[in-house]
PDB file of N, CA and C in Angstrom:
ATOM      1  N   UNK A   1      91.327  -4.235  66.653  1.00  0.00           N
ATOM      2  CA  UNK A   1      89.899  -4.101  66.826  1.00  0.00           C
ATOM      3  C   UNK A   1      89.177  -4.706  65.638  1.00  0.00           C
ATOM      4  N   UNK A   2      88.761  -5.574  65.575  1.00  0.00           N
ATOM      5  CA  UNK A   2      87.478  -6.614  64.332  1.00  0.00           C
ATOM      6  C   UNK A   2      86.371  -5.697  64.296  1.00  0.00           C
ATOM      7  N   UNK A   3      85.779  -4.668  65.187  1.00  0.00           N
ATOM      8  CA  UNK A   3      85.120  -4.491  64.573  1.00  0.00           C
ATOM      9  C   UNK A   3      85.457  -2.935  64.304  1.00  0.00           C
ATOM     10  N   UNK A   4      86.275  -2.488  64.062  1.00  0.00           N
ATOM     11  CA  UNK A   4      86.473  -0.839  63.845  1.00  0.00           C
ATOM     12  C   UNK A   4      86.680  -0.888  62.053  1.00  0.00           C
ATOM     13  N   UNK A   5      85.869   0.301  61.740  1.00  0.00           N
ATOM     14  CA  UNK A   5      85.823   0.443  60.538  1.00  0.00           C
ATOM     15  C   UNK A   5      86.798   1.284  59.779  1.00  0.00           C
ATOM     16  N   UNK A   6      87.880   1.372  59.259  1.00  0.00           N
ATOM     17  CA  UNK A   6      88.855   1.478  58.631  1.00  0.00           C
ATOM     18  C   UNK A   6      88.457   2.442  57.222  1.00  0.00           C
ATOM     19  N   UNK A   7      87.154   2.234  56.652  1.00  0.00           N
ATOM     20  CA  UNK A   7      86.817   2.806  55.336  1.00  0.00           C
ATOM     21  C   UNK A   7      86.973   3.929  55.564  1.00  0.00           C
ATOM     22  N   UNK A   8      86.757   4.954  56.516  1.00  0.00           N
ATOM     23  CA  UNK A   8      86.663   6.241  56.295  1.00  0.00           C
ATOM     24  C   UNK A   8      88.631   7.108  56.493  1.00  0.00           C
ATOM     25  N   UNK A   9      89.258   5.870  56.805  1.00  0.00           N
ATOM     26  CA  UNK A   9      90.677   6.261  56.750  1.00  0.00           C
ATOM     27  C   UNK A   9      91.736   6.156  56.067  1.00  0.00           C
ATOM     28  N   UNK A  10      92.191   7.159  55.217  1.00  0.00           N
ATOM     29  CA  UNK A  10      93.119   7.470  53.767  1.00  0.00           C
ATOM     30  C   UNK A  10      94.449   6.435  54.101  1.00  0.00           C
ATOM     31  N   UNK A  11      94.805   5.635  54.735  1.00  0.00           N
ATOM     32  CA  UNK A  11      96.152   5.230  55.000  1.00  0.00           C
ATOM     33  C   UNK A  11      95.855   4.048  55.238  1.00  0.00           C
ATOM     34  N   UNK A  12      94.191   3.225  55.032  1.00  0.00           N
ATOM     35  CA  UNK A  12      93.756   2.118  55.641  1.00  0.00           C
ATOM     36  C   UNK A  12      93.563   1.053  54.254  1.00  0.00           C
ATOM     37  N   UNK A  13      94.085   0.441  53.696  1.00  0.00           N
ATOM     38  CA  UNK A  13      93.295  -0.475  52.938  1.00  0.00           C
ATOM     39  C   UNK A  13      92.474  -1.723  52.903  1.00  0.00           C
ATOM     40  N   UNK A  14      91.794  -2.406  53.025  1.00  0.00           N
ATOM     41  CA  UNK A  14      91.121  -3.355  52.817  1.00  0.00           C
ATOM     42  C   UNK A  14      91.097  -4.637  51.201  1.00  0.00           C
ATOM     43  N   UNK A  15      91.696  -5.510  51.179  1.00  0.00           N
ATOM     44  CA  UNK A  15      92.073  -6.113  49.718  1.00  0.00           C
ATOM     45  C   UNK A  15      91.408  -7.415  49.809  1.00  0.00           C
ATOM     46  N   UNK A  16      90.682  -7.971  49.283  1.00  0.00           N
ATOM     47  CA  UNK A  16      90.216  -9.495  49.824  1.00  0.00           C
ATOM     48  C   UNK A  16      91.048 -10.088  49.389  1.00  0.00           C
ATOM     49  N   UNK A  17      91.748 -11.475  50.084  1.00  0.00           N
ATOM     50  CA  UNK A  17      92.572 -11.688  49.343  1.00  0.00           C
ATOM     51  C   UNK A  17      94.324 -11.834  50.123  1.00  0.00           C
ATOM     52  N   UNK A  18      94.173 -10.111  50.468  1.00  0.00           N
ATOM     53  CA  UNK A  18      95.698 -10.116  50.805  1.00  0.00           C
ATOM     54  C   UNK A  18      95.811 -10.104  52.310  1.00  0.00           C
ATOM     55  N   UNK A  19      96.513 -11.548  52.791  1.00  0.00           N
ATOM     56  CA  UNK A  19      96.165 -10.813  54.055  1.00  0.00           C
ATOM     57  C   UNK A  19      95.434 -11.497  54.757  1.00  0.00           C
ATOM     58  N   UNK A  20      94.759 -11.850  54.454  1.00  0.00           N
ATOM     59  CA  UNK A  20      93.522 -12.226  54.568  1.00  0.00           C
ATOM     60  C   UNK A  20      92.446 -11.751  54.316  1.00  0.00           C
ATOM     61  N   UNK A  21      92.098 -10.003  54.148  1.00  0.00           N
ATOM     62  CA  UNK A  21      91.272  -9.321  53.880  1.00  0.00           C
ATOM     63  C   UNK A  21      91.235  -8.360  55.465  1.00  0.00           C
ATOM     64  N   UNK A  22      92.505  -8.391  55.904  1.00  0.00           N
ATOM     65  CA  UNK A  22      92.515  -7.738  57.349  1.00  0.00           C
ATOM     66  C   UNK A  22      93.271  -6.008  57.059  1.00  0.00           C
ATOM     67  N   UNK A  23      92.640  -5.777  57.452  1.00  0.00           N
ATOM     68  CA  UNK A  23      92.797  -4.149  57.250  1.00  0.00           C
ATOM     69  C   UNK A  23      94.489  -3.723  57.601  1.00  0.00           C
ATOM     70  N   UNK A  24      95.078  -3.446  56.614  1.00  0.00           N
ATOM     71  CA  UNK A  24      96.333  -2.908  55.949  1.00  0.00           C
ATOM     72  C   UNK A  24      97.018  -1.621  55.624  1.00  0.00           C
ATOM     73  N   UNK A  25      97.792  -1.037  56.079  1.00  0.00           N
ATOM     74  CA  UNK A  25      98.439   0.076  55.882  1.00  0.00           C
ATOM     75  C   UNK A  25      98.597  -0.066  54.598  1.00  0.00           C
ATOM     76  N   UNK A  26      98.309   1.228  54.528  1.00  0.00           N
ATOM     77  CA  UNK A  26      98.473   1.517  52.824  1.00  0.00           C
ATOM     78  C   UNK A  26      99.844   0.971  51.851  1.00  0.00           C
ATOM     79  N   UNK A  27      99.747   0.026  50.698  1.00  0.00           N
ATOM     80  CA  UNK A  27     100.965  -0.268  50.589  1.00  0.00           C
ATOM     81  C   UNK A  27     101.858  -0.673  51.291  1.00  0.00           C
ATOM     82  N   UNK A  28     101.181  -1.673  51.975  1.00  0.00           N
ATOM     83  CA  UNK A  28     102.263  -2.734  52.541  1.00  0.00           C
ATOM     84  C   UNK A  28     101.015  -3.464  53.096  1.00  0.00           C
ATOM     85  N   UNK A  29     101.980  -4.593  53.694  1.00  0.00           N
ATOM     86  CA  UNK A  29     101.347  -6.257  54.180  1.00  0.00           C
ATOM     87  C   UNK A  29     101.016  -5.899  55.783  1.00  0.00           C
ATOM     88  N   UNK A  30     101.066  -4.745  56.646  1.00  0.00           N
ATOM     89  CA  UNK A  30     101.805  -4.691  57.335  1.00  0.00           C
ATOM     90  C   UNK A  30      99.871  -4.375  58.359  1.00  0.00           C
ATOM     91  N   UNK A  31      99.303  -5.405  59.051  1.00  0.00           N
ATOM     92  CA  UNK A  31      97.878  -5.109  59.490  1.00  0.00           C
ATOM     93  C   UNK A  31      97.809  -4.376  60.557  1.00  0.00           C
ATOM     94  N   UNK A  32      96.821  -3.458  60.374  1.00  0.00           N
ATOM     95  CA  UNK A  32      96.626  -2.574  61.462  1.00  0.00           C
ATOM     96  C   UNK A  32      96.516  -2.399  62.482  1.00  0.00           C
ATOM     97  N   UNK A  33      96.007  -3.694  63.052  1.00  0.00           N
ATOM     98  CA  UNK A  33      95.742  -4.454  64.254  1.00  0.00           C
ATOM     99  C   UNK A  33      97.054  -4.314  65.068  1.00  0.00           C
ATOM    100  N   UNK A  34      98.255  -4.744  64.187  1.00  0.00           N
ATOM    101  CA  UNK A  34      99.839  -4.842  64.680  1.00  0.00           C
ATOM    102  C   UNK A  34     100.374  -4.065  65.179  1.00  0.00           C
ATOM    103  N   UNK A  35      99.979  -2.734  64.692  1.00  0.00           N
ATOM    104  CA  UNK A  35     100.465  -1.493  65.443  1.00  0.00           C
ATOM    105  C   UNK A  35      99.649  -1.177  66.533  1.00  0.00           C
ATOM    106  N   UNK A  36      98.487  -1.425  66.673  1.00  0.00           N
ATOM    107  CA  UNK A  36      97.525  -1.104  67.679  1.00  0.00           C
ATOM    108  C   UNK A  36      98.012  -1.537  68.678  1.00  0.00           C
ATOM    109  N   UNK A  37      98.397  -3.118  68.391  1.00  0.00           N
ATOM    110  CA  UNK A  37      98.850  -4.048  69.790  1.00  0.00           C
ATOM    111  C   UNK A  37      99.662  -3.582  70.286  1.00  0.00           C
ATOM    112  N   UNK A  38     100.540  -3.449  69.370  1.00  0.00           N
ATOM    113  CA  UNK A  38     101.955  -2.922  69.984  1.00  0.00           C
ATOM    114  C   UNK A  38     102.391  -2.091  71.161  1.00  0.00           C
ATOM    115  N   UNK A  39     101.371  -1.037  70.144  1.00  0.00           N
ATOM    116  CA  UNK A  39     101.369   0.316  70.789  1.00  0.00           C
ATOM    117  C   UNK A  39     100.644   0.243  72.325  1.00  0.00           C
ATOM    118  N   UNK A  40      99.370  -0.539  72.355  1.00  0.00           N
ATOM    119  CA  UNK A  40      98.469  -0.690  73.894  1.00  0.00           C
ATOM    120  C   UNK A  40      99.143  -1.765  74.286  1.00  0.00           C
ATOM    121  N   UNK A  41     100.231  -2.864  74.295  1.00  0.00           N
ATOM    122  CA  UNK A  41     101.353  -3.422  74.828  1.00  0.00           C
ATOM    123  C   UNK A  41     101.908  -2.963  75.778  1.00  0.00           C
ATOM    124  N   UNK A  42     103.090  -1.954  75.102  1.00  0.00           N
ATOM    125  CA  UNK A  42     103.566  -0.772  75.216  1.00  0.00           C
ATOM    126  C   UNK A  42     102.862   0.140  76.661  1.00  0.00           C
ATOM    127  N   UNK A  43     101.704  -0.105  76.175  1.00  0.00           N
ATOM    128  CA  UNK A  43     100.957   1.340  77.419  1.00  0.00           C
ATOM    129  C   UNK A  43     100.805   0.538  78.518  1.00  0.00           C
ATOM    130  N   UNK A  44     100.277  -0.901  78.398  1.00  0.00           N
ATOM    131  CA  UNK A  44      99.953  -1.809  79.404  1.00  0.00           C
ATOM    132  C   UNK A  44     101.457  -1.536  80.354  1.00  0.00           C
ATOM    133  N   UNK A  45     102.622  -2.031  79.620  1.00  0.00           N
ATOM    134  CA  UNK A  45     103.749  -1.892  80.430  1.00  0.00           C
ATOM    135  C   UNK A  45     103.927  -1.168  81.247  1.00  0.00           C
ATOM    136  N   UNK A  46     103.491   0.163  81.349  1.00  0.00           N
ATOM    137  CA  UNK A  46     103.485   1.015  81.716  1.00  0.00           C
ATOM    138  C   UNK A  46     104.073   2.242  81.204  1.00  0.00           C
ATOM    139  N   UNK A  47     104.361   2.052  79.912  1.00  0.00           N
ATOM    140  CA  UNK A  47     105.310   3.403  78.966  1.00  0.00           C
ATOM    141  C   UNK A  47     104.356   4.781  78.908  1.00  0.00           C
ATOM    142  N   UNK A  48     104.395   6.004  78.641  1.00  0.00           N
ATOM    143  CA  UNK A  48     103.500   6.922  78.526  1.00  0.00           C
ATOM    144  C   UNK A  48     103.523   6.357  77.086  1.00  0.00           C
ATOM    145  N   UNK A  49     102.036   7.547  76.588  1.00  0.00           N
ATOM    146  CA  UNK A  49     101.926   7.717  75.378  1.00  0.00           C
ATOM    147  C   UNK A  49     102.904   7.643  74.530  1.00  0.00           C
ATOM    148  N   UNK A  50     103.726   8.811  74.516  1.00  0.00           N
ATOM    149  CA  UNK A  50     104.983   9.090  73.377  1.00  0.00           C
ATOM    150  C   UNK A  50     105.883   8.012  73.264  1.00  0.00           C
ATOM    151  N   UNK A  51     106.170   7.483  74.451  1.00  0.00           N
ATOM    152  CA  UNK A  51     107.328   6.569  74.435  1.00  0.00           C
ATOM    153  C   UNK A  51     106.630   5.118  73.834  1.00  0.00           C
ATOM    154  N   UNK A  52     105.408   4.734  74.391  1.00  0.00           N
ATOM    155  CA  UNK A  52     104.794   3.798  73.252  1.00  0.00           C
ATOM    156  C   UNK A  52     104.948   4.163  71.917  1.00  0.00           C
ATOM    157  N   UNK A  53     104.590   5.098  71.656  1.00  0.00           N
ATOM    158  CA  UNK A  53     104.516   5.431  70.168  1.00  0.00           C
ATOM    159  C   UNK A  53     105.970   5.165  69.747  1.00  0.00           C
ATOM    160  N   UNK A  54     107.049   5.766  70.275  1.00  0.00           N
ATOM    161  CA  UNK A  54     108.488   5.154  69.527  1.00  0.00           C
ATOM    162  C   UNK A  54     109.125   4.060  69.411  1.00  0.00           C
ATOM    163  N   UNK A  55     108.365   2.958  70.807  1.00  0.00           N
ATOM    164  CA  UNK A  55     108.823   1.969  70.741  1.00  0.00           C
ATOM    165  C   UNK A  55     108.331   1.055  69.385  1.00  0.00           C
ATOM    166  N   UNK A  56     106.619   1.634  69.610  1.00  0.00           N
ATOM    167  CA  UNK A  56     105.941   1.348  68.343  1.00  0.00           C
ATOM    168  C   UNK A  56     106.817   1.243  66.793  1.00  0.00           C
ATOM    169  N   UNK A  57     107.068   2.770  66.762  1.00  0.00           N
ATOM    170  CA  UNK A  57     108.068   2.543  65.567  1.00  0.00           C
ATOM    171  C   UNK A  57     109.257   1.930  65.363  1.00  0.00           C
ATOM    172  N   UNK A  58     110.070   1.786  66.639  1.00  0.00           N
ATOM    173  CA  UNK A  58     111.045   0.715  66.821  1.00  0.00           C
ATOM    174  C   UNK A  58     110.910  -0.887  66.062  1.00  0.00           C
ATOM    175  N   UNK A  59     109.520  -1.104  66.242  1.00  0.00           N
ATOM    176  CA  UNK A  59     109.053  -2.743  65.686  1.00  0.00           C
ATOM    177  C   UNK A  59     109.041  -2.670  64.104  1.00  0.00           C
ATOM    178  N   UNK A  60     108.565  -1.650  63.360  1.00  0.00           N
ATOM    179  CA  UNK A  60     108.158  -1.065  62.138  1.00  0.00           C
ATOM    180  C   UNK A  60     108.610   0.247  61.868  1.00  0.00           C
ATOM    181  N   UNK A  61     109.729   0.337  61.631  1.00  0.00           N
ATOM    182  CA  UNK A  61     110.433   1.748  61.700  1.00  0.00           C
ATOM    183  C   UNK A  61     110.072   2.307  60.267  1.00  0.00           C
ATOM    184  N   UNK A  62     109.983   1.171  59.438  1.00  0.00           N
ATOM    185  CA  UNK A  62     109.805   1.512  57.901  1.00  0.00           C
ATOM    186  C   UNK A  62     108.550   2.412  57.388  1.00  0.00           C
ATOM    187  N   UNK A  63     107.717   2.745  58.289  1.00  0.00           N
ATOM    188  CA  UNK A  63     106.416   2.791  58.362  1.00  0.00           C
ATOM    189  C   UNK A  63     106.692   4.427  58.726  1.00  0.00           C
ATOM    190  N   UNK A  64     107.489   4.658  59.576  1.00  0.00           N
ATOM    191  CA  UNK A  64     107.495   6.274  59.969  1.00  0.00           C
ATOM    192  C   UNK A  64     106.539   6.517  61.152  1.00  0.00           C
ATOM    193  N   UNK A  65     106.735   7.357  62.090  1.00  0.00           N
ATOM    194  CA  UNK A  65     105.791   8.112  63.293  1.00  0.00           C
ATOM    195  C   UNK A  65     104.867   8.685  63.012  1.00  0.00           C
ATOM    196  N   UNK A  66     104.610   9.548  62.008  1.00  0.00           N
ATOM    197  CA  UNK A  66     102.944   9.648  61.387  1.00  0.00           C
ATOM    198  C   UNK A  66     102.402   9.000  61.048  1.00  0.00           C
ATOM    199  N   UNK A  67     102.595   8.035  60.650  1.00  0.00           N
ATOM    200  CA  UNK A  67     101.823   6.786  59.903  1.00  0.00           C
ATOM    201  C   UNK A  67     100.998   6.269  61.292  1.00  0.00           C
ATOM    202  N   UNK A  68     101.861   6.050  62.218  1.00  0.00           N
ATOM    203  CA  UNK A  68     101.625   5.742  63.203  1.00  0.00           C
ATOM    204  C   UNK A  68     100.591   6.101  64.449  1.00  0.00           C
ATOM    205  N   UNK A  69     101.055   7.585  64.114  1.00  0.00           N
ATOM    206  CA  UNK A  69     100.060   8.696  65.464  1.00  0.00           C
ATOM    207  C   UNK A  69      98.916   8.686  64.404  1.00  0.00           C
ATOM    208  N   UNK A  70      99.138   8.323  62.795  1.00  0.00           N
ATOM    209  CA  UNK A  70      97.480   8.719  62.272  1.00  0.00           C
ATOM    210  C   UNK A  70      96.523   7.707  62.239  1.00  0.00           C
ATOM    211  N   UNK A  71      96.887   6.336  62.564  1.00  0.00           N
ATOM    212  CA  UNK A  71      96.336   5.170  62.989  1.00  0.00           C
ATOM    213  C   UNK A  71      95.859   5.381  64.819  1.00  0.00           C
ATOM    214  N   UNK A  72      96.324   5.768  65.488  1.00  0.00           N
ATOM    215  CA  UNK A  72      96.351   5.890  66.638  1.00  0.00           C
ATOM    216  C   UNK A  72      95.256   7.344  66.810  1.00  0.00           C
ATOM    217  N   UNK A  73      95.595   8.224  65.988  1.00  0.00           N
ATOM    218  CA  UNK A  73      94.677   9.472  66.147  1.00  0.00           C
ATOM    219  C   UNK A  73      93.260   8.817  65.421  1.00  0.00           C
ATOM    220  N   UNK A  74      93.036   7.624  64.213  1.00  0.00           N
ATOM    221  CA  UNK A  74      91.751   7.660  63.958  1.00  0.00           C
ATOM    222  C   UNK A  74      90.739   6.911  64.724  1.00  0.00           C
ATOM    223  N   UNK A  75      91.984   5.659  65.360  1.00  0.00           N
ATOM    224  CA  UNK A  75      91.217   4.874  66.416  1.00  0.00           C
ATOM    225  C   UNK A  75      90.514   5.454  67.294  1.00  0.00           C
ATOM    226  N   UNK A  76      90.920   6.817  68.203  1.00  0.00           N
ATOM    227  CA  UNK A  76      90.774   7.669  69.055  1.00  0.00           C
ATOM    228  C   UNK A  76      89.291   8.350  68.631  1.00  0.00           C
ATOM    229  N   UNK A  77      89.229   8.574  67.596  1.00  0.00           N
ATOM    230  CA  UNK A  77      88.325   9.113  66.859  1.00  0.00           C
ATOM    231  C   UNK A  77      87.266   8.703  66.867  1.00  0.00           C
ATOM    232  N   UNK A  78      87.383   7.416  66.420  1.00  0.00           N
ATOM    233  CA  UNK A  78      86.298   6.611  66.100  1.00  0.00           C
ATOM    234  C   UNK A  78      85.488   5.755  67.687  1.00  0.00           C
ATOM    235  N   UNK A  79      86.715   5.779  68.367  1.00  0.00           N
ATOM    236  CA  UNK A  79      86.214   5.238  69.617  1.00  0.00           C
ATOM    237  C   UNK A  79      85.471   6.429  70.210  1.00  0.00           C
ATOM    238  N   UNK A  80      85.354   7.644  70.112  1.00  0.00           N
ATOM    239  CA  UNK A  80      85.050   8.508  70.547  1.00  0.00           C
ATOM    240  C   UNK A  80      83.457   8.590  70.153  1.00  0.00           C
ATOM    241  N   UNK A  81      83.237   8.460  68.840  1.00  0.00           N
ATOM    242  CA  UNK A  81      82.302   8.557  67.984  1.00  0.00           C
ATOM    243  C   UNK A  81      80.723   7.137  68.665  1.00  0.00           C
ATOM    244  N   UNK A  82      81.664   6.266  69.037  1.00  0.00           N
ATOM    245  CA  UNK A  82      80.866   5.197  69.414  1.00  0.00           C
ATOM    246  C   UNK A  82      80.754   5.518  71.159  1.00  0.00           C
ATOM    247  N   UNK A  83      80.833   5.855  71.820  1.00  0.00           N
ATOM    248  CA  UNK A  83      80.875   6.093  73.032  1.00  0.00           C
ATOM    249  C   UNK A  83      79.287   6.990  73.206  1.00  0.00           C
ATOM    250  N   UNK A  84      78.360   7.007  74.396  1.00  0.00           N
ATOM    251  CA  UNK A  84      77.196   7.465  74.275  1.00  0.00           C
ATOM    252  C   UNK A  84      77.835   8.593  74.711  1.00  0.00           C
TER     253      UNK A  84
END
């Protein structure tokens, strides 16, 4: 998502520079965007929730399943927030 705002999330970094300046899991190269795809990939296929989410970590295992559901829980959030 280009335009979802990332600042208000502890696990999100932003670096100009690295990256391009594309919003980054904390301590690592690894853009946020990547897991998003993955994960709504995943759902497109037709996987439920959970099983996206593991396949998710399957791609980026290094990263761990919370890392994961807390990117996925802020998106949720925030999409929520923008919705009338």
């Amino acid at each position: 998502m280009a335009s979802m705002d990332w600042a208000g999330y502890h696990d999100v970094e932003v670096i100009p520079g690295k990256v391009s300046g594309a919003p980054l899991l904390r301590d690592t190269r690894l853009p946020v965007e990547a897991i998003l795809e993955n994960y709504d990939a995943f759902l497109e296929d037709g996987m439920s929730p959970a099983d996206a989410v593991m396949e998710t970590l399957e791609c980026y295992p290094e990263i761990g399943v919370e890392r994961i559901r807390g990117v996925l829980a802020y998106r949720a959030s925030h999409e929520r927030q923008l919705q009338p």
